[in-house]
C-alpha atoms as a PDB file:
ATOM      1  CA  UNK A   1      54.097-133.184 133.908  1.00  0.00           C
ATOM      2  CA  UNK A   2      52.560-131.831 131.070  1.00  0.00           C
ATOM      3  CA  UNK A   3      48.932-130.859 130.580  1.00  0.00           C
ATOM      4  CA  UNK A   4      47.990-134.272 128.962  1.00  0.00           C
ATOM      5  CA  UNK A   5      49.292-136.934 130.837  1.00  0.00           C
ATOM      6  CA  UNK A   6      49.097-134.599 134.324  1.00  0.00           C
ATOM      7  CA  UNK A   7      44.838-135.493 134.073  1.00  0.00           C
ATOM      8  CA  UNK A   8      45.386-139.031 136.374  1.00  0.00           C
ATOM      9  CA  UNK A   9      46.629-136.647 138.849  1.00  0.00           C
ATOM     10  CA  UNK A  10      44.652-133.575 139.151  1.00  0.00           C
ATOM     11  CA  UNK A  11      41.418-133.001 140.227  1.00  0.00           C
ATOM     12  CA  UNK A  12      39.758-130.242 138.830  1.00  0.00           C
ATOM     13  CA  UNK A  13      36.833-128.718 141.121  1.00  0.00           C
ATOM     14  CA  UNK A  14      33.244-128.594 139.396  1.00  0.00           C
ATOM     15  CA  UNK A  15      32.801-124.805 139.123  1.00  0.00           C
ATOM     16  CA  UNK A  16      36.613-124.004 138.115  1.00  0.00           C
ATOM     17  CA  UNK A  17      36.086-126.832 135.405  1.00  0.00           C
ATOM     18  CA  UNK A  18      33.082-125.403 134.429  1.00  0.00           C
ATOM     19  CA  UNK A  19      34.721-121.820 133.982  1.00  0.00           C
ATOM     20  CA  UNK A  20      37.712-122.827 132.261  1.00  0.00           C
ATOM     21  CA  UNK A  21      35.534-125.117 129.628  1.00  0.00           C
ATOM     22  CA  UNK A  22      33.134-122.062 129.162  1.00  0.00           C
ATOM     23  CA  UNK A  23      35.914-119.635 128.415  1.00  0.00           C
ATOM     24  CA  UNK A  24      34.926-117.557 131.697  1.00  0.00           C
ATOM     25  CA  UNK A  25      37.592-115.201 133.978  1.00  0.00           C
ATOM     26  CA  UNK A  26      39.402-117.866 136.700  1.00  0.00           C
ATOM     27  CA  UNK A  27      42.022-116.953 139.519  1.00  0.00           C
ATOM     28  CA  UNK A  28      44.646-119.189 141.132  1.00  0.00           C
ATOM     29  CA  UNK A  29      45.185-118.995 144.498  1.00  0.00           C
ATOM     30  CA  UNK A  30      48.210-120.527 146.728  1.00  0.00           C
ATOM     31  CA  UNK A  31      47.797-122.776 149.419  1.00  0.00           C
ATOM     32  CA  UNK A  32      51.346-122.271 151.652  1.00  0.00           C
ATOM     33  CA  UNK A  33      49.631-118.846 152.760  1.00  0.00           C
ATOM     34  CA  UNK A  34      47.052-121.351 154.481  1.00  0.00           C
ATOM     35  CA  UNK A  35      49.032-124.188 155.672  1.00  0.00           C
ATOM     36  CA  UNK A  36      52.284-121.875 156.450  1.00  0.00           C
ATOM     37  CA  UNK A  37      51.574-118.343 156.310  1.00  0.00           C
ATOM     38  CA  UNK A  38      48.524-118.040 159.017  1.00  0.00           C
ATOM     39  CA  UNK A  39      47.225-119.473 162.158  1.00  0.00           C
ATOM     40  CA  UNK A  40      43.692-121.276 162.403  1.00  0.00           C
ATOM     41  CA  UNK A  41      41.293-119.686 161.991  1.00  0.00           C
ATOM     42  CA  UNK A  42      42.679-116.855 161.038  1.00  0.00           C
ATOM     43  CA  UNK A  43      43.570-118.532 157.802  1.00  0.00           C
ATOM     44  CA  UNK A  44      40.207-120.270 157.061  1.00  0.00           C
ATOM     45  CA  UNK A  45      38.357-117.224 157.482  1.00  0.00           C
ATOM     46  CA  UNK A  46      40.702-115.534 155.466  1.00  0.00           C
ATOM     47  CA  UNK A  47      40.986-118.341 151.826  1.00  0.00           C
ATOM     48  CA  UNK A  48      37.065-118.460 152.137  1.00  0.00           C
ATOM     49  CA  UNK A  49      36.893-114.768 152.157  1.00  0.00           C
ATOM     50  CA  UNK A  50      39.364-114.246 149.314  1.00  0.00           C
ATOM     51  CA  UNK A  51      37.238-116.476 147.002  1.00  0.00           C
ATOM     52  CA  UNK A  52      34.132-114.501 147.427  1.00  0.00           C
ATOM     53  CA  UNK A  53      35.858-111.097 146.295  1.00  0.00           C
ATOM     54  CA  UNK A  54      37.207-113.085 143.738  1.00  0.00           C
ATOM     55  CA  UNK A  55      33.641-114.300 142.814  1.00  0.00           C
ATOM     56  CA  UNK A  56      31.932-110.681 143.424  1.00  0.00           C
ATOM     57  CA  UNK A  57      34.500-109.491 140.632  1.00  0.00           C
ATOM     58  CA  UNK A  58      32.715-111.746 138.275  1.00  0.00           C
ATOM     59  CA  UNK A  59      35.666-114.277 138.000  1.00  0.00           C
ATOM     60  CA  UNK A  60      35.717-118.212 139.650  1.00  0.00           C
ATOM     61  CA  UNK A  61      38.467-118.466 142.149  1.00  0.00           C
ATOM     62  CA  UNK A  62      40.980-122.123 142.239  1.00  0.00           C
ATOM     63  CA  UNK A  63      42.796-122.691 145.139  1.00  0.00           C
ATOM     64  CA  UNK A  64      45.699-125.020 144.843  1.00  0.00           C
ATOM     65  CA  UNK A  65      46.885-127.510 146.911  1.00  0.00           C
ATOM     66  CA  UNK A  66      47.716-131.090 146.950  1.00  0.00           C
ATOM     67  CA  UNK A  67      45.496-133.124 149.340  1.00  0.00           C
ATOM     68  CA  UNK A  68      46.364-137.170 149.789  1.00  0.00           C
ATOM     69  CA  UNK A  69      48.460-137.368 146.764  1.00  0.00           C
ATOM     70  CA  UNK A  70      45.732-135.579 144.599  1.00  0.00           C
ATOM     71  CA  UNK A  71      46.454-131.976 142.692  1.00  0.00           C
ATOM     72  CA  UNK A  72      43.742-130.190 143.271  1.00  0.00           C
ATOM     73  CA  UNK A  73      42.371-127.318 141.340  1.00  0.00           C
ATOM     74  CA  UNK A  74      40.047-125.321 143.177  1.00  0.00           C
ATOM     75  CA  UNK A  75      39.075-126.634 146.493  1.00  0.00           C
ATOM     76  CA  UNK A  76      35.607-127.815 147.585  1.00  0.00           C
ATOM     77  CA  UNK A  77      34.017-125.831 151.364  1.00  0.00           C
ATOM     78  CA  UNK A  78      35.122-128.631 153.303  1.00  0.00           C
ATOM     79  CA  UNK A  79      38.639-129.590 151.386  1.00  0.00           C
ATOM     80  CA  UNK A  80      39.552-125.888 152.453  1.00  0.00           C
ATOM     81  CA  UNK A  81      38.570-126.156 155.614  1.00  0.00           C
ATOM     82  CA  UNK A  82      40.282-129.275 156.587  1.00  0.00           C
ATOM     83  CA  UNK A  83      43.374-128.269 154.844  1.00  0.00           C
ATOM     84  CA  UNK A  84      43.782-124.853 157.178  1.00  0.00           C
ATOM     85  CA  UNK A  85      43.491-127.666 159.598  1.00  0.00           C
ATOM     86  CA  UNK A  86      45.981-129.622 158.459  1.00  0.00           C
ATOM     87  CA  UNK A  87      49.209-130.098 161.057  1.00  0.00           C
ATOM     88  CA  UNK A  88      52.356-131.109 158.989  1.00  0.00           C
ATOM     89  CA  UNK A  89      51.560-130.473 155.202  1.00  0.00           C
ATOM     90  CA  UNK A  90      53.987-129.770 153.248  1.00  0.00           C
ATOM     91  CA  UNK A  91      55.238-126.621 151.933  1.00  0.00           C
ATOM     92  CA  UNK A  92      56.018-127.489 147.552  1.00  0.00           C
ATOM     93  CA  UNK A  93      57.461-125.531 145.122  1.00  0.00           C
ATOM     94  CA  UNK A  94      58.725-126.934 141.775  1.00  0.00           C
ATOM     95  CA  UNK A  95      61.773-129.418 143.075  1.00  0.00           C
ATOM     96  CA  UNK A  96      58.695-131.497 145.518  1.00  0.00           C
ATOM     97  CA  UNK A  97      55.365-131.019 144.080  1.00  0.00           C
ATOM     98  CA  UNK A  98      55.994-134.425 142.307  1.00  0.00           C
ATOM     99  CA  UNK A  99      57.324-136.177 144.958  1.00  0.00           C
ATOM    100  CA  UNK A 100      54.182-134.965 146.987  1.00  0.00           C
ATOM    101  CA  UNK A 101      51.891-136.418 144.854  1.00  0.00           C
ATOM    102  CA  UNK A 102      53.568-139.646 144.159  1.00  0.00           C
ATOM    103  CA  UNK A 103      53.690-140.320 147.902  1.00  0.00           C
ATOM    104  CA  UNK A 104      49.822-139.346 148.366  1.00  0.00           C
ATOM    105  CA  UNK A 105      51.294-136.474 150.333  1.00  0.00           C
ATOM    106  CA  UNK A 106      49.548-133.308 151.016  1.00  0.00           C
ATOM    107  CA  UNK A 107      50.928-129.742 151.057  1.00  0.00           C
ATOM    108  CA  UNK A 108      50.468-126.180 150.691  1.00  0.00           C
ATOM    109  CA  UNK A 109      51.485-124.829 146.810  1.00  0.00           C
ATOM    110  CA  UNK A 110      54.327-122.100 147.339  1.00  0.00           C
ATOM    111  CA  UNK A 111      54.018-119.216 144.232  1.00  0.00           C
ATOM    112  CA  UNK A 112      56.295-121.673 142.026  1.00  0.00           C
ATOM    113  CA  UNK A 113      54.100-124.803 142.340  1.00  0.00           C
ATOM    114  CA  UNK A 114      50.807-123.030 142.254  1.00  0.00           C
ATOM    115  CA  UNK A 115      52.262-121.413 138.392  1.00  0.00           C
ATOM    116  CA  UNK A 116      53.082-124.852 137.256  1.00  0.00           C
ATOM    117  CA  UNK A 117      49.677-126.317 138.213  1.00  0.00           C
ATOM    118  CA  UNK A 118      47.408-123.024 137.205  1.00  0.00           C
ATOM    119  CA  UNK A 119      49.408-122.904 133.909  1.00  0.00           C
ATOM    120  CA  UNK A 120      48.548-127.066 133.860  1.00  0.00           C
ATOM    121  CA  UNK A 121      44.721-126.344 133.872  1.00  0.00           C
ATOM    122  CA  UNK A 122      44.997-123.382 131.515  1.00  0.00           C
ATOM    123  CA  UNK A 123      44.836-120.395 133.992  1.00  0.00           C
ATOM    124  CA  UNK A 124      46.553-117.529 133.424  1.00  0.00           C
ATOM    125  CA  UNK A 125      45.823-115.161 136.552  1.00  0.00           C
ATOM    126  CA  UNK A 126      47.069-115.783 139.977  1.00  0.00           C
ATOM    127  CA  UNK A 127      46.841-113.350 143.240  1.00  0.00           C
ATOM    128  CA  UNK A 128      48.959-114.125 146.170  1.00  0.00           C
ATOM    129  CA  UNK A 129      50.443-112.240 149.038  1.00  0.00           C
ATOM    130  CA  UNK A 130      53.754-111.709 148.271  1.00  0.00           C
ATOM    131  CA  UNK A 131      57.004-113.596 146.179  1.00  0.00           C
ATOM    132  CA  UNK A 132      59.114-114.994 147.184  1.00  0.00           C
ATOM    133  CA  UNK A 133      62.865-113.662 146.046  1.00  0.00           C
ATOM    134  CA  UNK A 134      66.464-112.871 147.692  1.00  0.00           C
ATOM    135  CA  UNK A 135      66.689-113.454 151.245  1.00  0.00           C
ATOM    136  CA  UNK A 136      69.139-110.996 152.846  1.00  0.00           C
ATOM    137  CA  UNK A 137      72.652-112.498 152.754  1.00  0.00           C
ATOM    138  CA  UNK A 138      71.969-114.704 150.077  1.00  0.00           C
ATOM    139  CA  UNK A 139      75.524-114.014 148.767  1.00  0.00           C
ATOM    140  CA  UNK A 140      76.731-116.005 151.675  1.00  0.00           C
ATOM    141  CA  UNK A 141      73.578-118.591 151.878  1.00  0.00           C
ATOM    142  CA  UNK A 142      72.963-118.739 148.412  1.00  0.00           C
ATOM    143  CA  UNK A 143      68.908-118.823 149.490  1.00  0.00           C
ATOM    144  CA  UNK A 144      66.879-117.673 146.736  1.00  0.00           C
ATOM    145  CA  UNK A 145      63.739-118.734 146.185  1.00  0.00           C
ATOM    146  CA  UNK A 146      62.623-120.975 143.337  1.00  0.00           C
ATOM    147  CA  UNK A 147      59.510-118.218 142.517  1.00  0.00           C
ATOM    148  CA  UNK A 148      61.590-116.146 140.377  1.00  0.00           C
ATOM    149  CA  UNK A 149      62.711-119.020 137.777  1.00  0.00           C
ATOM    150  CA  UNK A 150      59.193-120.126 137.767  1.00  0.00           C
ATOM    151  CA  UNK A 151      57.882-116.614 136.886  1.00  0.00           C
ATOM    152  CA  UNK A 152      60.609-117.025 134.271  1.00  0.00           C
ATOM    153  CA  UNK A 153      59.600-119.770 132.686  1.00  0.00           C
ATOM    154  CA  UNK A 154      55.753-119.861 133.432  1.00  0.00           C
ATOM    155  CA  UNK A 155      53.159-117.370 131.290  1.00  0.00           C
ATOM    156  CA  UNK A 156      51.301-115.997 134.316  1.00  0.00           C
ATOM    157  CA  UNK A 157      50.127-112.739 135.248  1.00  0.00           C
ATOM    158  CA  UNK A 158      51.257-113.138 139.229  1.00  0.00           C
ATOM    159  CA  UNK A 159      49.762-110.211 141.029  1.00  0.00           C
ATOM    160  CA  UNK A 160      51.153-109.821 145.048  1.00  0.00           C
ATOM    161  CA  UNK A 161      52.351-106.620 146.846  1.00  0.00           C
ATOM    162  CA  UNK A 162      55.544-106.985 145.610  1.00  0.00           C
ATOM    163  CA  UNK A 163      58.086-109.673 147.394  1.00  0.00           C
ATOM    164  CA  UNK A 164      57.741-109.954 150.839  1.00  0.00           C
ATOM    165  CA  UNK A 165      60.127-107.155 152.855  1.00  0.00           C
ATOM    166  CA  UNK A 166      61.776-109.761 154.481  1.00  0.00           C
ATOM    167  CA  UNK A 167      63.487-109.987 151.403  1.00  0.00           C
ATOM    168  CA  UNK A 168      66.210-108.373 149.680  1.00  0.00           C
ATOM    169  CA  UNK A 169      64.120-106.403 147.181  1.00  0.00           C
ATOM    170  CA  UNK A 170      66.830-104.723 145.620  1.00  0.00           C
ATOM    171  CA  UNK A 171      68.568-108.234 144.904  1.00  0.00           C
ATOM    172  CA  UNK A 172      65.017-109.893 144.142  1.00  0.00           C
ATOM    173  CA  UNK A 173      64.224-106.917 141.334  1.00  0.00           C
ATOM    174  CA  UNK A 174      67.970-107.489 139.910  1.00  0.00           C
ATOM    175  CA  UNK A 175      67.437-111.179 139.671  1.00  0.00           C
ATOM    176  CA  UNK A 176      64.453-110.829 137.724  1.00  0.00           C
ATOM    177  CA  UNK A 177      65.159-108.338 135.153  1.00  0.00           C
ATOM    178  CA  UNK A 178      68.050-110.607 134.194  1.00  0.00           C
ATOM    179  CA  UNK A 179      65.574-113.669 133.865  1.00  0.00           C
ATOM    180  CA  UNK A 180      63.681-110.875 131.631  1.00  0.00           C
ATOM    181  CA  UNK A 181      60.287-111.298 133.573  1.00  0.00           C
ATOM    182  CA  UNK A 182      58.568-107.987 133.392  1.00  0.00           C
ATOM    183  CA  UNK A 183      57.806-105.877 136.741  1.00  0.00           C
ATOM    184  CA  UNK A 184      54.823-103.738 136.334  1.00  0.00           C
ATOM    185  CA  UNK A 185      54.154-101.403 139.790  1.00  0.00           C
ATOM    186  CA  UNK A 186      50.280-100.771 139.637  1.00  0.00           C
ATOM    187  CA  UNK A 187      49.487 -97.007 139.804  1.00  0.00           C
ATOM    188  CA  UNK A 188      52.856 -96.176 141.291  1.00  0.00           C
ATOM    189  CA  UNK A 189      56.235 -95.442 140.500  1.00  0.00           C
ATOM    190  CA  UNK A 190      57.825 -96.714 143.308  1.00  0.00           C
ATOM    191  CA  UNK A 191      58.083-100.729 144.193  1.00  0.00           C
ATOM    192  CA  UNK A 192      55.636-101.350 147.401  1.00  0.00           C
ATOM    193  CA  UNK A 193      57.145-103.620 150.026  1.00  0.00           C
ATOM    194  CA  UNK A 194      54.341-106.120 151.304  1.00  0.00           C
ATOM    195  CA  UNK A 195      53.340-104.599 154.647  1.00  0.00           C
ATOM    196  CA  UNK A 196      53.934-101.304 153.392  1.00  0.00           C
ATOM    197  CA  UNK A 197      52.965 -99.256 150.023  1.00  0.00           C
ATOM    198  CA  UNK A 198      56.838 -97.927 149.137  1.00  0.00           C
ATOM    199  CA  UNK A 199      60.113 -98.850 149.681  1.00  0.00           C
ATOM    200  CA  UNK A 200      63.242 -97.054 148.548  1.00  0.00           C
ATOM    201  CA  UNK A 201      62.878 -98.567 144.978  1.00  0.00           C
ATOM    202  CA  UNK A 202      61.642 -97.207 141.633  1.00  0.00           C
ATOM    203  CA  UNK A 203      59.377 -99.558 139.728  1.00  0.00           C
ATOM    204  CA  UNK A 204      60.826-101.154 136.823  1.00  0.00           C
ATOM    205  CA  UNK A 205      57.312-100.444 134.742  1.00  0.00           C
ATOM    206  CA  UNK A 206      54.119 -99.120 135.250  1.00  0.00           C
ATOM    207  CA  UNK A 207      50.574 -99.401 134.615  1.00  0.00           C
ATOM    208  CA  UNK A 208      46.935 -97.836 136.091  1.00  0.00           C
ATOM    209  CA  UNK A 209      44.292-100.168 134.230  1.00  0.00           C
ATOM    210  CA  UNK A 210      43.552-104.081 134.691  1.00  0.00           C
ATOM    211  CA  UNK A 211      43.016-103.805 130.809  1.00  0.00           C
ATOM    212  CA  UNK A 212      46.337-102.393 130.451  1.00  0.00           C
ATOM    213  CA  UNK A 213      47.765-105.649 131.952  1.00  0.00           C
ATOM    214  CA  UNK A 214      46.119-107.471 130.394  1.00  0.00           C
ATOM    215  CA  UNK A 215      47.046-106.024 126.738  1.00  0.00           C
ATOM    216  CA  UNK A 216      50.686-106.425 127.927  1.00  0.00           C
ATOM    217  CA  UNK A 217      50.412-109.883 128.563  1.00  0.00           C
ATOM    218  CA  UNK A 218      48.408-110.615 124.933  1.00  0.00           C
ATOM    219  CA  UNK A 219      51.033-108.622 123.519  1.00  0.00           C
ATOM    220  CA  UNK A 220      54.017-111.131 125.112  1.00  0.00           C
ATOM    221  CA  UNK A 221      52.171-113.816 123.737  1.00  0.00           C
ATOM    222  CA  UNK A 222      51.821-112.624 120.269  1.00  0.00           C
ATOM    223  CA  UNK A 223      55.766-111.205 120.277  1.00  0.00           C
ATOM    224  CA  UNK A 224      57.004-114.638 121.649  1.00  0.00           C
ATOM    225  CA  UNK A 225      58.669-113.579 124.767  1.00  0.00           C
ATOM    226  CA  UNK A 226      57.474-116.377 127.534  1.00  0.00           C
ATOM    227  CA  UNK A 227      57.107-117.109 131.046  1.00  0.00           C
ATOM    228  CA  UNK A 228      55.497-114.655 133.444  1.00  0.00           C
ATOM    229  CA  UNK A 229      54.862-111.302 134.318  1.00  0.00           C
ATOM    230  CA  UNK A 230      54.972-109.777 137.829  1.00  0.00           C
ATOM    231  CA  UNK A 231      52.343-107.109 139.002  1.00  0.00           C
ATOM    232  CA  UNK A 232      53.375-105.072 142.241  1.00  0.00           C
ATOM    233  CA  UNK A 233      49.881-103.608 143.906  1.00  0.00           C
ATOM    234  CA  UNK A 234      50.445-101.583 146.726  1.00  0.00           C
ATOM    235  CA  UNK A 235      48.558-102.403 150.247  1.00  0.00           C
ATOM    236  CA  UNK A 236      45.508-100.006 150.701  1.00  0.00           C
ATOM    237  CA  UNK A 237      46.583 -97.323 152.604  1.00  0.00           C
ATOM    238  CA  UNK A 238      44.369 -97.449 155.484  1.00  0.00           C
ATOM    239  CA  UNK A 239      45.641-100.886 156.268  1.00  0.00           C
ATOM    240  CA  UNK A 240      49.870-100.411 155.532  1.00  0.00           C
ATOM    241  CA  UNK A 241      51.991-100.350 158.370  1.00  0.00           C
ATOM    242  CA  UNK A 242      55.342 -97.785 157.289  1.00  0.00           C
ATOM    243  CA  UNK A 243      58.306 -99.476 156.017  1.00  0.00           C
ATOM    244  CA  UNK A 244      60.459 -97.827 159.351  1.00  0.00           C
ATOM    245  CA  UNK A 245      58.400 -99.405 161.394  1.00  0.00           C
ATOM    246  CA  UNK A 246      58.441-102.287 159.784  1.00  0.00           C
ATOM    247  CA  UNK A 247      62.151-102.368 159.438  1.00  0.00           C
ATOM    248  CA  UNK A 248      62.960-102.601 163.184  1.00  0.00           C
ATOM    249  CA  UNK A 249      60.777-106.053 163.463  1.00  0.00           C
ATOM    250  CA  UNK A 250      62.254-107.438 160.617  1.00  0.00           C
ATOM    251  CA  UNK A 251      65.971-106.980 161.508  1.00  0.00           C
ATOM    252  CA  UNK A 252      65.036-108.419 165.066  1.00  0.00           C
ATOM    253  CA  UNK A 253      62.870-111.685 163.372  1.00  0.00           C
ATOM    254  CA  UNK A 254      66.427-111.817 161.044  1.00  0.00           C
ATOM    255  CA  UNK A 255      68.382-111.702 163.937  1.00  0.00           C
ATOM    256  CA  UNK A 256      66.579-114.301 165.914  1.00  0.00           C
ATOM    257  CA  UNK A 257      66.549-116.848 163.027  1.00  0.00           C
ATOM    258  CA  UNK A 258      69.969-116.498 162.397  1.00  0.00           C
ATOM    259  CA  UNK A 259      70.644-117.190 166.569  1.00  0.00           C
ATOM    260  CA  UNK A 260      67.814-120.211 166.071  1.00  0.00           C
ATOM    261  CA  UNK A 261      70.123-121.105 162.755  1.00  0.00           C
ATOM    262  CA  UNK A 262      66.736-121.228 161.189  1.00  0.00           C
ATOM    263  CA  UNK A 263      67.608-122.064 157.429  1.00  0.00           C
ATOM    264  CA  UNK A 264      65.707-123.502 154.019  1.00  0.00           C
ATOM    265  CA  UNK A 265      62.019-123.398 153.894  1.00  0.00           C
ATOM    266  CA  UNK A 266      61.594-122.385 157.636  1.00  0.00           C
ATOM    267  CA  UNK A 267      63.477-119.182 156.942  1.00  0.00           C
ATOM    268  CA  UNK A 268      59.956-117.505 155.877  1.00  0.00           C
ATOM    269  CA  UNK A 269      57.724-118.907 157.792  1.00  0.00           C
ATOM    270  CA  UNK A 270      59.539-118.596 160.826  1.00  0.00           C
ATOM    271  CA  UNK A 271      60.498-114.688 160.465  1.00  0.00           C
ATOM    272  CA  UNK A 272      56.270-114.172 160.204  1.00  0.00           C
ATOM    273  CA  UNK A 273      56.024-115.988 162.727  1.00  0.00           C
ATOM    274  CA  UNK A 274      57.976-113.601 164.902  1.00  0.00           C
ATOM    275  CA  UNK A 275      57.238-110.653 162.892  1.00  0.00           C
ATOM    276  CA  UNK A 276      53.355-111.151 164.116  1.00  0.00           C
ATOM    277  CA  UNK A 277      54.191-111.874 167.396  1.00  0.00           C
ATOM    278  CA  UNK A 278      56.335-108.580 167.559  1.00  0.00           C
ATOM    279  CA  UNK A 279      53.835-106.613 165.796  1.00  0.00           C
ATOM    280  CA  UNK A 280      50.889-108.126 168.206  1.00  0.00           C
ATOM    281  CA  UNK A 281      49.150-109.067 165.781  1.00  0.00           C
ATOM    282  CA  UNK A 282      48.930-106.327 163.054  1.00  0.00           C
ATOM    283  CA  UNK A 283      50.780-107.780 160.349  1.00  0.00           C
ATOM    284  CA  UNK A 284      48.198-110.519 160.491  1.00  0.00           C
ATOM    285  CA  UNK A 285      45.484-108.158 159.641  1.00  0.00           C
ATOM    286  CA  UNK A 286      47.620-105.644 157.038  1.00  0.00           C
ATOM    287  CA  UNK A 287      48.727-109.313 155.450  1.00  0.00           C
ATOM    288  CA  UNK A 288      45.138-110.487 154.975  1.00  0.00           C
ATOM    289  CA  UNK A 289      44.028-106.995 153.366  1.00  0.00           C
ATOM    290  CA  UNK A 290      47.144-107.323 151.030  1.00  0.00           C
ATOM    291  CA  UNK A 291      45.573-110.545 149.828  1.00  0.00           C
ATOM    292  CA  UNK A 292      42.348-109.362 149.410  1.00  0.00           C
ATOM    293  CA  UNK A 293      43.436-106.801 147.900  1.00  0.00           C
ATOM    294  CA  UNK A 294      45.201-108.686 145.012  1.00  0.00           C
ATOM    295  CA  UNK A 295      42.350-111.003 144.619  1.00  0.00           C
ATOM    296  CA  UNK A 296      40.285-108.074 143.545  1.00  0.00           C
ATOM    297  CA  UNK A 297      42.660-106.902 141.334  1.00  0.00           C
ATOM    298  CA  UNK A 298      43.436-110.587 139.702  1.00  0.00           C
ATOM    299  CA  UNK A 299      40.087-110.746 139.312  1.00  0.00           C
ATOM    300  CA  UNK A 300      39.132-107.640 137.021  1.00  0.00           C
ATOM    301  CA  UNK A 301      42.651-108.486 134.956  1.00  0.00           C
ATOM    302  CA  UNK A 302      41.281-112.133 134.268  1.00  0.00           C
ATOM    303  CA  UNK A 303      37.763-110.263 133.169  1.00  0.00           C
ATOM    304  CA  UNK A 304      39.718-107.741 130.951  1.00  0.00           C
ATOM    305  CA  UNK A 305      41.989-111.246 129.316  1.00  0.00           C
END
């Protein structure tokens, strides 16, 4: 799709249209971390209260999702609602985000799919969780997620907490500073790992300010070197949980998904899956603040673009 003959597909909610056609700050938001990444309500509760930090920042938030064949940009009250709801959407990146909306499908927007469609509407800012990269033993399994070509290819500032420690970060950072996509740590030197502020690797680059960002990305524009840019922001550090603690659950989630021969799409959402469950609950709530967390800061970087 390209931007002009995408329009018979997309619907583009009132106040992000608005936004965008005023020249005003706007946010992307994914939709897999409410269709895949939560349970109800826990998710609801969570995409509605993401928006409004996104809004108290002085920026409009768009959620993405595809709903009944329709790609929707920014989601009404009650489209959000129903779609944290929803049993048995979808979960599209870049190879099925047409296919969903040629079959009037509806699904959850991975990081990939949420790019192609922000980039679509002429957004430039998008806070998620975290990326999705090199699952561990992808030298056997070849499993690597579609995110990093997209932030390749895509001119997006993508601000998350780094990819998700489930990952293999050290792979994940290899993979894309050969697909030359910048990695910018914010105010640290060290790359955070989701759940928890460090992990054992340095951060390719580094910046303190939102308008510092943002002058990096205007100055990729103007130089000619496309697609994305990735912006690591640490977890608050009231709400981390430490990466050896963390460590222990993941290997055991791992290890039960490879017993369960868990494989594909179902790799990630499974291993949170267990990874709450063996946390009781507390990488729910450090997940959620991670979110929140890069709203806020998605939102002052749109302001400073």
């Amino acid at each position: 799709m390209t931007p002009e003959n995408a329009l018979p597909f997309i619907d583009i909610h009132p106040p992000v249209a608005d936004a965008l056609a005023a020249g005003q700050p706007v946010v992307a938001l994914e939709s897999t971390i409410i269709t895949h990444g939560m349970p109800y309500p826990d998710n609801s509760a969570m995409a509605a209260n993401v928006e409004k930090i996104i809004r108290d920042e002085g920026a409009t938030p768009a959620t993405i999702a595809v709903i009944g064949g329709r790609l929707k940009i920014g989601l009404s009250d009650a489209e959000r609602e129903a779609l944290a709801q929803t049993t048995g959407a979808m979960k599209l990146s870049r190879a099925d985000l047409g296919f969903a909306v040629a079959q009037g499908r509806t699904g959850g927007t991975t990081v990939a799919a949420t790019m192609i469609a922000a980039h679509l509407a002429g957004i430039s800012v998008f806070a998620t969780g975290g990326i999705g990269g090199v699952h561990k033993g992808a030298e056997k399994s070849f499993d690597i997620s579609a995110d990093l070509d997209e932030l390749a290819r895509t001119p997006m500032i993508v601000v998350s907490a780094g990819a998700k420690a489930i990952l293999d970060i050290e792979k994940t950072l290899e993979v894309l500073e050969t697909r030359g996509v910048p990695v910018v740590a914010f105010g640290s030197d060290v790359m955070p790992a989701f759940w928890s502020r460090q992990s054992p690797f340095a951060a390719p680059l580094r910046l303190d300010t939102a308008e510092e960002i943002a002058d990096f990305f205007k100055t990729r524009r103007v130089l000619g070197t496309d697609g994305g840019m990735l912006i690591a922001n640490p977890v608050p550090e009231t709400d981390e949980i430490a990466a050896e603690v963390m460590a222990g659950h993941i290997q055991a989630a791992q290890q039960t998904a490879e017993a369960q021969r868990v494989s594909g799409k179902a790799v990630t959402p499974f291993l949170l899956s267990k990874i709450l469950e063996l946390t009781g609950g507390a990488s729910l709530k450090t997940n959620i603040a991670l979110v929140e967390n890069n709203a806020r800061l998605a939102a002052r970087i749109a302001r400073a673009l």
